[in-house]
N, C-alpha and C. Protein backbone atom coordinates (compact mmCIF):
# COMPACT_ATOMS: atom_id res chain seq x y z
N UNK A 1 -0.87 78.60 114.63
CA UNK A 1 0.18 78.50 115.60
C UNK A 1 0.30 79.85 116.31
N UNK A 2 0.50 79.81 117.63
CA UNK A 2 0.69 81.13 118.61
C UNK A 2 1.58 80.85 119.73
N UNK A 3 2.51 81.54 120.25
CA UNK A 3 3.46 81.45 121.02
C UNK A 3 2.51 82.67 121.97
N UNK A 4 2.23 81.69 123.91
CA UNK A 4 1.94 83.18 124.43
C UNK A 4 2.84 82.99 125.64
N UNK A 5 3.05 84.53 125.76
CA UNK A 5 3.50 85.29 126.12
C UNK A 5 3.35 85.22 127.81
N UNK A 6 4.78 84.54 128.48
CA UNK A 6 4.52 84.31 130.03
C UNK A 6 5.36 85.77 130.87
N UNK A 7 6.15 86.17 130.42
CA UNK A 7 6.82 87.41 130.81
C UNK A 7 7.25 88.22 129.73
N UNK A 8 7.42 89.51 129.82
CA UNK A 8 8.45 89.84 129.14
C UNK A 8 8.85 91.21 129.62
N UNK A 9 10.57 91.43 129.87
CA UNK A 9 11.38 92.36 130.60
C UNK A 9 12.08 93.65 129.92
N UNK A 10 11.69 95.01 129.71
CA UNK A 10 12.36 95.83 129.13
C UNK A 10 13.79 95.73 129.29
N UNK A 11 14.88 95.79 128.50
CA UNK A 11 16.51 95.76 128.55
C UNK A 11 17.29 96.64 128.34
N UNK A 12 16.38 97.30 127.57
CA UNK A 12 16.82 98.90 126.98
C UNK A 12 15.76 99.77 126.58
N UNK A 13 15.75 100.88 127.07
CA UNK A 13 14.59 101.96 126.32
C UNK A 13 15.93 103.32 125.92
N UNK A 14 15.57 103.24 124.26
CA UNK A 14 16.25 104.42 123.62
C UNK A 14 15.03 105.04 122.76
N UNK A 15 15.84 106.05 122.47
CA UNK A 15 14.89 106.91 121.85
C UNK A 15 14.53 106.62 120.61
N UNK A 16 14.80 105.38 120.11
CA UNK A 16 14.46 104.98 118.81
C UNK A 16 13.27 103.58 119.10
N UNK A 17 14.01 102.38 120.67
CA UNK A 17 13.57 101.32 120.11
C UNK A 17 13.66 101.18 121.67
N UNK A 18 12.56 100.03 121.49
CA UNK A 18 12.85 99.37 123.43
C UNK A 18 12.98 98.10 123.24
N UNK A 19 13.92 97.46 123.91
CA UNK A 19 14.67 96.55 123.88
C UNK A 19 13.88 95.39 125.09
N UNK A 20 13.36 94.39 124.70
CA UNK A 20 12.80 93.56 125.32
C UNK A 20 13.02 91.96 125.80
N UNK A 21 12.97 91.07 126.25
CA UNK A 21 13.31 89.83 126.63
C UNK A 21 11.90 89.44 127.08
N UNK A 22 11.56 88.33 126.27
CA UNK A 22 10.16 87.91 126.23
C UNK A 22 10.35 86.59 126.24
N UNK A 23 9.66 85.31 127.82
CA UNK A 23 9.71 84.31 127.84
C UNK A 23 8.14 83.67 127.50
N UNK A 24 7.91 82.90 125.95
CA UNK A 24 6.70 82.66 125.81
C UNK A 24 6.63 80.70 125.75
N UNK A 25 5.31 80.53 125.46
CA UNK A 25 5.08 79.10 125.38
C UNK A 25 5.01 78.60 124.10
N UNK A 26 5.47 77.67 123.91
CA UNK A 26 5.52 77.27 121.93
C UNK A 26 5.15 75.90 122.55
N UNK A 27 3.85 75.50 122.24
CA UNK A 27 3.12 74.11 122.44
C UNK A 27 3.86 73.42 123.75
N UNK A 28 3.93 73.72 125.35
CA UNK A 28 4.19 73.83 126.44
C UNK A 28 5.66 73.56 126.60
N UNK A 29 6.30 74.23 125.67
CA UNK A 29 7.99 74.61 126.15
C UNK A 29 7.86 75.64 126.22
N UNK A 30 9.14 76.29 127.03
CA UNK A 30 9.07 77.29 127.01
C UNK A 30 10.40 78.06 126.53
N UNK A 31 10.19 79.03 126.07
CA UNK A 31 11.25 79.74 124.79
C UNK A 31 11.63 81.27 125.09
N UNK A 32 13.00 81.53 124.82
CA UNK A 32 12.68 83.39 124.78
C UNK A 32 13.10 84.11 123.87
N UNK A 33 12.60 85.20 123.45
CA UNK A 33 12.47 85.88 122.42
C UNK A 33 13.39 87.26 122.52
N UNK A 34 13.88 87.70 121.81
CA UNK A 34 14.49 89.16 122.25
C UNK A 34 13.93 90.00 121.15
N UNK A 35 12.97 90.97 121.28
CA UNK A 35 12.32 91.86 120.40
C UNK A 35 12.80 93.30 121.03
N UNK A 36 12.61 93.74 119.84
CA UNK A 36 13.32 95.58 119.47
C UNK A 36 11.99 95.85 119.01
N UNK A 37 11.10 96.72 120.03
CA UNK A 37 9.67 96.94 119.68
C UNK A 37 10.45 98.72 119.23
N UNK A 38 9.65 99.37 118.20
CA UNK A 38 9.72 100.48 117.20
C UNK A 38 8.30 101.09 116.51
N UNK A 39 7.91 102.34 116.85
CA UNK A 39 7.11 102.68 116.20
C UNK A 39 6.52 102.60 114.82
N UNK A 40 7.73 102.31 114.03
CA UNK A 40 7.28 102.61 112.65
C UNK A 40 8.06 103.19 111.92
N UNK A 41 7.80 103.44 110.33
CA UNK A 41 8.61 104.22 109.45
C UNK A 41 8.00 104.31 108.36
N UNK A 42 8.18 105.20 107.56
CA UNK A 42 7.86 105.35 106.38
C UNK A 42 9.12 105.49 105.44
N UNK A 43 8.95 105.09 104.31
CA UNK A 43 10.21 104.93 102.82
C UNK A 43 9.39 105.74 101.63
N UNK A 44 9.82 106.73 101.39
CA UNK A 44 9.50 106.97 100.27
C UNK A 44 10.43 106.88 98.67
N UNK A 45 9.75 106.34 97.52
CA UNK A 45 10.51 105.91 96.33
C UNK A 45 9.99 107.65 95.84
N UNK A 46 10.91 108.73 95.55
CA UNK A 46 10.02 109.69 95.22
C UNK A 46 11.08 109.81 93.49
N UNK A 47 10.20 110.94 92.83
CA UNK A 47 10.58 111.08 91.34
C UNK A 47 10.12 112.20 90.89
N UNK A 48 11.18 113.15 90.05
CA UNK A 48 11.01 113.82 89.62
C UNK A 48 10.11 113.96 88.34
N UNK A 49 9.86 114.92 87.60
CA UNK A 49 9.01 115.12 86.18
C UNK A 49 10.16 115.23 85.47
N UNK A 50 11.14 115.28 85.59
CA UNK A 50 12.22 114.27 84.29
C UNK A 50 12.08 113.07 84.32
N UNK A 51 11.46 112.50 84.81
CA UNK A 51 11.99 110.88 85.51
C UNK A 51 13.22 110.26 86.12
N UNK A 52 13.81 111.29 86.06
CA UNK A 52 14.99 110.93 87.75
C UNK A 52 14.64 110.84 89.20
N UNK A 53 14.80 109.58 89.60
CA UNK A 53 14.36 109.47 91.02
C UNK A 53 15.02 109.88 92.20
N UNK A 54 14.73 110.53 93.37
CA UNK A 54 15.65 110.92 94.25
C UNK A 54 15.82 109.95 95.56
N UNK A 55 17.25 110.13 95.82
CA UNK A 55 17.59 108.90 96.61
C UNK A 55 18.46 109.91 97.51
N UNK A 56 18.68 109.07 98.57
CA UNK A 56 19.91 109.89 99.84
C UNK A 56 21.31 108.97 99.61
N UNK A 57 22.37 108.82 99.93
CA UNK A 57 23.57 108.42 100.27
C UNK A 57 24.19 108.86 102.04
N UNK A 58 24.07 107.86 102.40
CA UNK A 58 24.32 108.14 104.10
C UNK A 58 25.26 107.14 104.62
N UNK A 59 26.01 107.32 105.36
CA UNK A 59 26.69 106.63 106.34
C UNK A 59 25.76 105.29 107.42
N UNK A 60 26.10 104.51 107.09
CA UNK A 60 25.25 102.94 108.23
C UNK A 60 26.07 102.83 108.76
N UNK A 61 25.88 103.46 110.57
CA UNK A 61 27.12 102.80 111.27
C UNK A 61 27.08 101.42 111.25
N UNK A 62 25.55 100.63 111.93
CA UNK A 62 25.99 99.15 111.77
C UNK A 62 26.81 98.18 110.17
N UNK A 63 26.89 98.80 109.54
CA UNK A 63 27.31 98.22 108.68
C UNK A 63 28.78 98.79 107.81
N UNK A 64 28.90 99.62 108.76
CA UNK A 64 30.41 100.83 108.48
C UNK A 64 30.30 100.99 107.31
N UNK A 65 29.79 101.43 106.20
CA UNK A 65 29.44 101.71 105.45
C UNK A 65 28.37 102.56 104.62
N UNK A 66 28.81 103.45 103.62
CA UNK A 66 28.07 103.93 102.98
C UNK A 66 26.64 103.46 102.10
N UNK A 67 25.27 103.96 102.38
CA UNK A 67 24.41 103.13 101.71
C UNK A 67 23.55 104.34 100.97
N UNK A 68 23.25 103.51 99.55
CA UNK A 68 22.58 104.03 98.78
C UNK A 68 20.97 103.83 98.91
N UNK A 69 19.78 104.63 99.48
CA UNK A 69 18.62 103.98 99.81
C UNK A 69 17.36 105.17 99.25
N UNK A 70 16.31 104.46 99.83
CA UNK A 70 15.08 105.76 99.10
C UNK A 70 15.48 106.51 100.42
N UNK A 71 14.28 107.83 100.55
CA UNK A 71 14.10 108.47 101.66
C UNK A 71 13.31 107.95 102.42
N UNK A 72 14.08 108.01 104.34
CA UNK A 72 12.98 107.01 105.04
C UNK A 72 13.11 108.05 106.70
N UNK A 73 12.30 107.21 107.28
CA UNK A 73 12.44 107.95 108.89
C UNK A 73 11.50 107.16 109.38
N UNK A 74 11.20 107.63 110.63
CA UNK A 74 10.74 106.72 111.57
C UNK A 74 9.52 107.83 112.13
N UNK A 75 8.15 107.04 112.14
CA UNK A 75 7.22 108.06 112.82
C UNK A 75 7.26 108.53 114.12
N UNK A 76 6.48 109.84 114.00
CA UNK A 76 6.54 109.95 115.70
C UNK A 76 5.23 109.90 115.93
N UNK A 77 4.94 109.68 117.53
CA UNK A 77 3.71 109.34 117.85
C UNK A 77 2.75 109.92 117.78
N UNK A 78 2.11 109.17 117.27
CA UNK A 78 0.35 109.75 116.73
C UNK A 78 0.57 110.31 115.44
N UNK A 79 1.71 110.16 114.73
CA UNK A 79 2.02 110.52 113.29
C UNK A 79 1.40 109.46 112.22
N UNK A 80 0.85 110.23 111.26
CA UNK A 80 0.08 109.16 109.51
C UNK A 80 1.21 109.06 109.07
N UNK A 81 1.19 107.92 108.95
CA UNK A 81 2.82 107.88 107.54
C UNK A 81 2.32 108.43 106.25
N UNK A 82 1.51 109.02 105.74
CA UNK A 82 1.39 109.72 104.55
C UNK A 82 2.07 111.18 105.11
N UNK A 83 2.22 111.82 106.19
CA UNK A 83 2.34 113.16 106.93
C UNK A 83 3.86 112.56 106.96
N UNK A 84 4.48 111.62 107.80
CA UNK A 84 5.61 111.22 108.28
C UNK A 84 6.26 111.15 106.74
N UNK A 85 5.79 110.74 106.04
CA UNK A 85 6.56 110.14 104.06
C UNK A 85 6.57 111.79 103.65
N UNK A 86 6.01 112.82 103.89
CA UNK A 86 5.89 113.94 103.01
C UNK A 86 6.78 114.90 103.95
N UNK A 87 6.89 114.45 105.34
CA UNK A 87 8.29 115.01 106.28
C UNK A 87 9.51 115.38 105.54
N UNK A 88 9.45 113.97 106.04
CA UNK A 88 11.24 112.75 106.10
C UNK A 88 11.08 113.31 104.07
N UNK A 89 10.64 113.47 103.60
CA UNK A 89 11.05 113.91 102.14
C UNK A 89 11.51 115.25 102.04
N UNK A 90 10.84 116.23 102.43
CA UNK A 90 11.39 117.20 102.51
C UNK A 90 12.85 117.61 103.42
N UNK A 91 12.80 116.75 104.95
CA UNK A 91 13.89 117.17 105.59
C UNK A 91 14.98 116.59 104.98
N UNK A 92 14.80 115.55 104.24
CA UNK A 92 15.95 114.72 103.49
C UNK A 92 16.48 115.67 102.21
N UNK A 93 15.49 115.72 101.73
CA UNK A 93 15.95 116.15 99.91
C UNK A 93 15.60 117.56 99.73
N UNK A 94 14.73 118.24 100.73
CA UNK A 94 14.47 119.30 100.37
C UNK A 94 12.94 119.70 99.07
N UNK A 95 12.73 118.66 98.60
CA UNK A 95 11.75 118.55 97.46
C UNK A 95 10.35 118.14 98.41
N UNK A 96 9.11 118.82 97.64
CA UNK A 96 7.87 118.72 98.09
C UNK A 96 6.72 117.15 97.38
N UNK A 97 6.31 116.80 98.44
CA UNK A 97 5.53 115.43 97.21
C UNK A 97 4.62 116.21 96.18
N UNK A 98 4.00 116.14 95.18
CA UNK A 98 2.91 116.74 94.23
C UNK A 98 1.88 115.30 94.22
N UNK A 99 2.22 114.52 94.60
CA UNK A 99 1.35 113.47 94.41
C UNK A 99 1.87 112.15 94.77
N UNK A 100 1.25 111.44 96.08
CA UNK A 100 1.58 110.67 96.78
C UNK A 100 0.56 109.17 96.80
N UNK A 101 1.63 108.10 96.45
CA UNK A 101 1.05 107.23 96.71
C UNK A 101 1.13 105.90 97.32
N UNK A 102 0.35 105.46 97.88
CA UNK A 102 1.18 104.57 99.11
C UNK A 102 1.03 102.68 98.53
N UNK A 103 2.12 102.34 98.32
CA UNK A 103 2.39 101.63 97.75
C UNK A 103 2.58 99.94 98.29
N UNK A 104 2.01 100.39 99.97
CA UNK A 104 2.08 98.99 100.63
C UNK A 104 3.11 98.93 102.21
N UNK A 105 3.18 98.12 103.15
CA UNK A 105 3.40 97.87 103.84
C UNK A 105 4.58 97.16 104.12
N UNK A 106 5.59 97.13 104.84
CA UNK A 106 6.43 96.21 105.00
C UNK A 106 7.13 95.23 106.35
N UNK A 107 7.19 94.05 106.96
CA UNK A 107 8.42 94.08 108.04
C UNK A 107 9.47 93.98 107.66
N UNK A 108 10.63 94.73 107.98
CA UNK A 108 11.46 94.39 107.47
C UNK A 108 12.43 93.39 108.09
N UNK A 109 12.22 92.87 109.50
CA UNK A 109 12.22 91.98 109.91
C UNK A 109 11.81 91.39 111.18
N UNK A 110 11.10 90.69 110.71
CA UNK A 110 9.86 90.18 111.72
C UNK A 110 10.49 89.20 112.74
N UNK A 111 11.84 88.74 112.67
CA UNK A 111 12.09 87.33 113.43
C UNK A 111 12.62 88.17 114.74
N UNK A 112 12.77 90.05 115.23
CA UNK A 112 13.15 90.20 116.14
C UNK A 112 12.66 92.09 116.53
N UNK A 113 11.96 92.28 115.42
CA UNK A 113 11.20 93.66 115.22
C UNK A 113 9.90 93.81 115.23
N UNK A 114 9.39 94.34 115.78
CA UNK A 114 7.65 94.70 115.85
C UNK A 114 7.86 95.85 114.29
N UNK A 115 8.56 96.52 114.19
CA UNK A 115 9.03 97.94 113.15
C UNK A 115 8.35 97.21 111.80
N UNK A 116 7.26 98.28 111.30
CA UNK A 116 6.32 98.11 110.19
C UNK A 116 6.93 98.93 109.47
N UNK A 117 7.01 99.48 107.97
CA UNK A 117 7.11 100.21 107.32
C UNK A 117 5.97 100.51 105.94
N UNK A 118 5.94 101.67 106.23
CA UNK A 118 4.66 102.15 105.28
C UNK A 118 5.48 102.45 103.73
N UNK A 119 5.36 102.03 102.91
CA UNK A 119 5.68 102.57 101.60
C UNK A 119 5.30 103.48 100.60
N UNK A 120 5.80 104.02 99.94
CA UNK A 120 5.22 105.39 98.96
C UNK A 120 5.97 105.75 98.07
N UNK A 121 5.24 106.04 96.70
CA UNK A 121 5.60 106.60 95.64
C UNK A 121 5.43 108.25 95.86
N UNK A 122 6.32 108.84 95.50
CA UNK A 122 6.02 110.50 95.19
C UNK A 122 6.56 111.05 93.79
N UNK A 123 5.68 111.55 93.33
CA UNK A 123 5.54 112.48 92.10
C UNK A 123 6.21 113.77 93.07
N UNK A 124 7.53 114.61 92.68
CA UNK A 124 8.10 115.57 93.50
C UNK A 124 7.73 116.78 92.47
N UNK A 125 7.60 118.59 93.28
CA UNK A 125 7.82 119.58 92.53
C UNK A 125 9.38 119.69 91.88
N UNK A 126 9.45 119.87 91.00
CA UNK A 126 11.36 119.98 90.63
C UNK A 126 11.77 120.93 91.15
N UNK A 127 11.65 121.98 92.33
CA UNK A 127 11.80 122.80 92.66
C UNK A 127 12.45 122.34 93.92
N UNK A 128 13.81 122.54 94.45
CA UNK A 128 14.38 122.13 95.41
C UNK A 128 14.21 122.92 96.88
N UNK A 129 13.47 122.76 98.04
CA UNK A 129 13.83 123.78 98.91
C UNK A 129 15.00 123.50 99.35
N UNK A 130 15.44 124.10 100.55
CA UNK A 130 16.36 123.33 101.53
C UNK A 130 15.94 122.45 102.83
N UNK A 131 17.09 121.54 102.12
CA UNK A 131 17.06 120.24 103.29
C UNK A 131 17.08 121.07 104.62
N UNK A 132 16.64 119.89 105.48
CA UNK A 132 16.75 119.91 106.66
C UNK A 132 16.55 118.79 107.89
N UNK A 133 17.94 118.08 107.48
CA UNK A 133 18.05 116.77 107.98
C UNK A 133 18.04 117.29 109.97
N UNK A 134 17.93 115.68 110.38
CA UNK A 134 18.04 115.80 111.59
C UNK A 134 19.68 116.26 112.21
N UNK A 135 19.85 116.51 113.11
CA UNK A 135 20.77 117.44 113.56
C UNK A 135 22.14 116.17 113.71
N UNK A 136 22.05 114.90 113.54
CA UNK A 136 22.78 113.97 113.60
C UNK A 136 22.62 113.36 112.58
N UNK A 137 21.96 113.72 111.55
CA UNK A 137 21.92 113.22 110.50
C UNK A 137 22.65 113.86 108.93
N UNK A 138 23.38 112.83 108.52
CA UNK A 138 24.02 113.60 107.14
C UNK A 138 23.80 112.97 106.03
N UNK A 139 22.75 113.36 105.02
CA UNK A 139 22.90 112.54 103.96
C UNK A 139 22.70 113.61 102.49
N UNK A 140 22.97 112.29 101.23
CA UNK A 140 23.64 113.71 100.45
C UNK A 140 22.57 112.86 99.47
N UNK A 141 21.73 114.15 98.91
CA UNK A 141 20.89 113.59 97.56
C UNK A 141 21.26 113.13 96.24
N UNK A 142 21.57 112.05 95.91
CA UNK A 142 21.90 111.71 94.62
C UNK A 142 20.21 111.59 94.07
N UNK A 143 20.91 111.41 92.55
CA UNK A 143 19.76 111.21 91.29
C UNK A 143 20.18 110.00 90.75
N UNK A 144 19.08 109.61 89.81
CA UNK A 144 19.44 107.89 89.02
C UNK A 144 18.03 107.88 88.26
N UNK A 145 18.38 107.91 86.86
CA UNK A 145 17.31 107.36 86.08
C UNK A 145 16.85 105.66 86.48
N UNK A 146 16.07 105.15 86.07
CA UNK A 146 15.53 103.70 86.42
C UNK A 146 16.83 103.13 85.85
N UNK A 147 16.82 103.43 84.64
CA UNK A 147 17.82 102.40 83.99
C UNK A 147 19.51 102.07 85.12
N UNK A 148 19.76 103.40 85.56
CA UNK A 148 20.95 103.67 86.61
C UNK A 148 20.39 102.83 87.93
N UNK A 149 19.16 103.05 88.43
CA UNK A 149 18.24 102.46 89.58
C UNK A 149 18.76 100.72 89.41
N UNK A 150 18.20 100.44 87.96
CA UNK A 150 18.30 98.85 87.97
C UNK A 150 19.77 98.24 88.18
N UNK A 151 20.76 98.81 86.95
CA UNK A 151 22.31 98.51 87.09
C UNK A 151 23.05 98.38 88.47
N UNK A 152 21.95 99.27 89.28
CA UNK A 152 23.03 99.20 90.42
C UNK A 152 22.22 98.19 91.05
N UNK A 153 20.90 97.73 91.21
CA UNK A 153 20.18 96.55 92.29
C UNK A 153 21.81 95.30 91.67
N UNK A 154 21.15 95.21 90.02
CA UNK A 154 21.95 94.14 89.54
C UNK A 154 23.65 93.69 89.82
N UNK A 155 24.13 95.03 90.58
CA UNK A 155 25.71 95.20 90.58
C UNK A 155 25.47 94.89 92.01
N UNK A 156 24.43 94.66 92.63
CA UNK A 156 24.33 94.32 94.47
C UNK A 156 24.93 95.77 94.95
N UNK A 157 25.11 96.48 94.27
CA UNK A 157 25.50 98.18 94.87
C UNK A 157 24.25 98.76 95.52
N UNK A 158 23.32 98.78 95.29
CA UNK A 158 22.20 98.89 96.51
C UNK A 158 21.33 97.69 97.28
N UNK A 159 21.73 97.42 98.42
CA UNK A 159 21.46 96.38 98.99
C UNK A 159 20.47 96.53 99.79
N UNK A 160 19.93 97.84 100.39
CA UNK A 160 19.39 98.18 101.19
C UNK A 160 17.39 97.55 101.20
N UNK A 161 17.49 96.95 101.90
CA UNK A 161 16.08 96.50 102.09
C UNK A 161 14.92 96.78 101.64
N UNK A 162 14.87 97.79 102.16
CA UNK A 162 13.22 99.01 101.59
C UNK A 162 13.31 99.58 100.20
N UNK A 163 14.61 99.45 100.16
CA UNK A 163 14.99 100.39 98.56
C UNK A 163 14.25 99.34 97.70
N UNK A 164 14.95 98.15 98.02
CA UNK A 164 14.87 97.02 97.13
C UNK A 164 13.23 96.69 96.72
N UNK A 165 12.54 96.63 98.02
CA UNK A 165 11.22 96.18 98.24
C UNK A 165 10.23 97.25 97.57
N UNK A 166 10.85 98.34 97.58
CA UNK A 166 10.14 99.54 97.11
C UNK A 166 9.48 99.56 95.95
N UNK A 167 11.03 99.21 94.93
CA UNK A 167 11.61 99.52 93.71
C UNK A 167 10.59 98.29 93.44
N UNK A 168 10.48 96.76 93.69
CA UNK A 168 9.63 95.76 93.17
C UNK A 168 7.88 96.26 93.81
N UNK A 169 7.41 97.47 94.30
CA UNK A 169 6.35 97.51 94.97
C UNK A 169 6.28 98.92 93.40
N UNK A 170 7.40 99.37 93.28
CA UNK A 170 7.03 100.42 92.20
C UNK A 170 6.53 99.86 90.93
N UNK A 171 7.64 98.74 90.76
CA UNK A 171 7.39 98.39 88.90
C UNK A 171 5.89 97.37 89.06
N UNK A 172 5.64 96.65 90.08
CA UNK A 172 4.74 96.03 90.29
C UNK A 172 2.87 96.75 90.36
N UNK A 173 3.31 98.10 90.90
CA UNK A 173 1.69 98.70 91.06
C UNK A 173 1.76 99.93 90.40
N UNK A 174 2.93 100.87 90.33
CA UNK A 174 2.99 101.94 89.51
C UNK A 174 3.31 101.63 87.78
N UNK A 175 4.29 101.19 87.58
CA UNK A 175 4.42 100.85 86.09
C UNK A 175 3.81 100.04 85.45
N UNK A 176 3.23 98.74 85.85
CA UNK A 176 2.21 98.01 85.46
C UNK A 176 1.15 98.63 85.42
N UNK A 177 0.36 98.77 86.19
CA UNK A 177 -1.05 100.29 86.17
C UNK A 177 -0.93 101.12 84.94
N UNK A 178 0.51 101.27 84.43
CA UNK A 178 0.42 102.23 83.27
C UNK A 178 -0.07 101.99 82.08
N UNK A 179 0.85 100.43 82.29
CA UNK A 179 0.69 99.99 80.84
C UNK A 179 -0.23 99.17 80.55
N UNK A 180 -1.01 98.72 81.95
CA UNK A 180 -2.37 98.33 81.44
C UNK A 180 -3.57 99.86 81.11
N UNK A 181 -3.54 100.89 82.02
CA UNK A 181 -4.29 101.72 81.17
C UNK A 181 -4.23 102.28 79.58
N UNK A 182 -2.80 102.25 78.77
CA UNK A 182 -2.88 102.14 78.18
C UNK A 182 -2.78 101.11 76.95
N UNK A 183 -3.17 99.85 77.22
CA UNK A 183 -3.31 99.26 76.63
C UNK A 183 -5.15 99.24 75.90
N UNK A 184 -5.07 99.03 74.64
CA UNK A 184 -6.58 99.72 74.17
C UNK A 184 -7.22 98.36 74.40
């Protein structure tokens, strides 16, 4: 199945997303679409050598509310999301990756976003530099062992999308991987 594409009208260009109105063909009707085309992003699930994982706490205006999530940002052009994930980590938390691994792909929603997201595990130095968030940006680094990580998915206290997807992309390729290598 393919829907093509007979027009489609920019509505908004911001510095994040361009705002589009797209009239296509779905088996000779014709339909329109409103897409928020976006470069990209990267999420990183990163973790210390205690095994405390580091997370941000930030303000969501759309959702007036405070959200608990991994570290994420949005690429800039002609940016690797392995470069963009080892950024957005440092400007967030201040901590360096020691060992990065990319853990898969995501939309996070496809019914009105072109916006891909790259995923990643980081092994961090425990050595904190200083943050250096974006100049409109405020977020505050909390910590959470897994066990704290899980209680809160289960309490619906972290709701956040990528966190969520992450956290099942972590126990799925990082913690499994473990315990099959060591299994004799």
């Amino acid at each position: 199945m393919n829907e093509k594409t007979i027009r489609s009208k920019t509505v908004f260009q911001g510095r994040l997303l361009r705002l589009a109105v797209v009239t296509v063909d779905v088996d000779g009707k014709r339909s329109t679409r409103e897409i928020a085309y976006h470069n990209g992003a990267t999420a990183v699930l990163a973790q210390l050598p205690d095994k405390r994982f580091v997370l941000v706490e930030q303000f969501r205006k759309p959702l007036e509310q405070e959200m608990l999530e991994v570290v994420a940002g949005g690429l800039d052009k002609g940016e690797r999301p392995a470069a963009c994930a080892r950024r957005e980590l440092r400007e967030e938390t201040g901590y360096r990756a020691r060992r990065l691994v990319a853990l898969g792909r995501m939309a996070p929603a496809p019914g009105y976003t072109s916006e891909i997201l790259h995923l990643f595990f980081a092994q961090v130095d425990p050595r904190q530099g200083r943050k250096q968030p974006d100049e409109d940006e405020r977020v505050t680094v909390r910590y959470l062992t897994a066990r704290q990580m899980e209680s809160l998915i289960r309490q619906g206290r972290i709701q956040d999308g990528k966190t969520l997807a992450i956290w099942t992309l972590y126990q799925l390729k990082i913690l499994r991987g473990k315990k099959r290598q060591s299994t004799p």
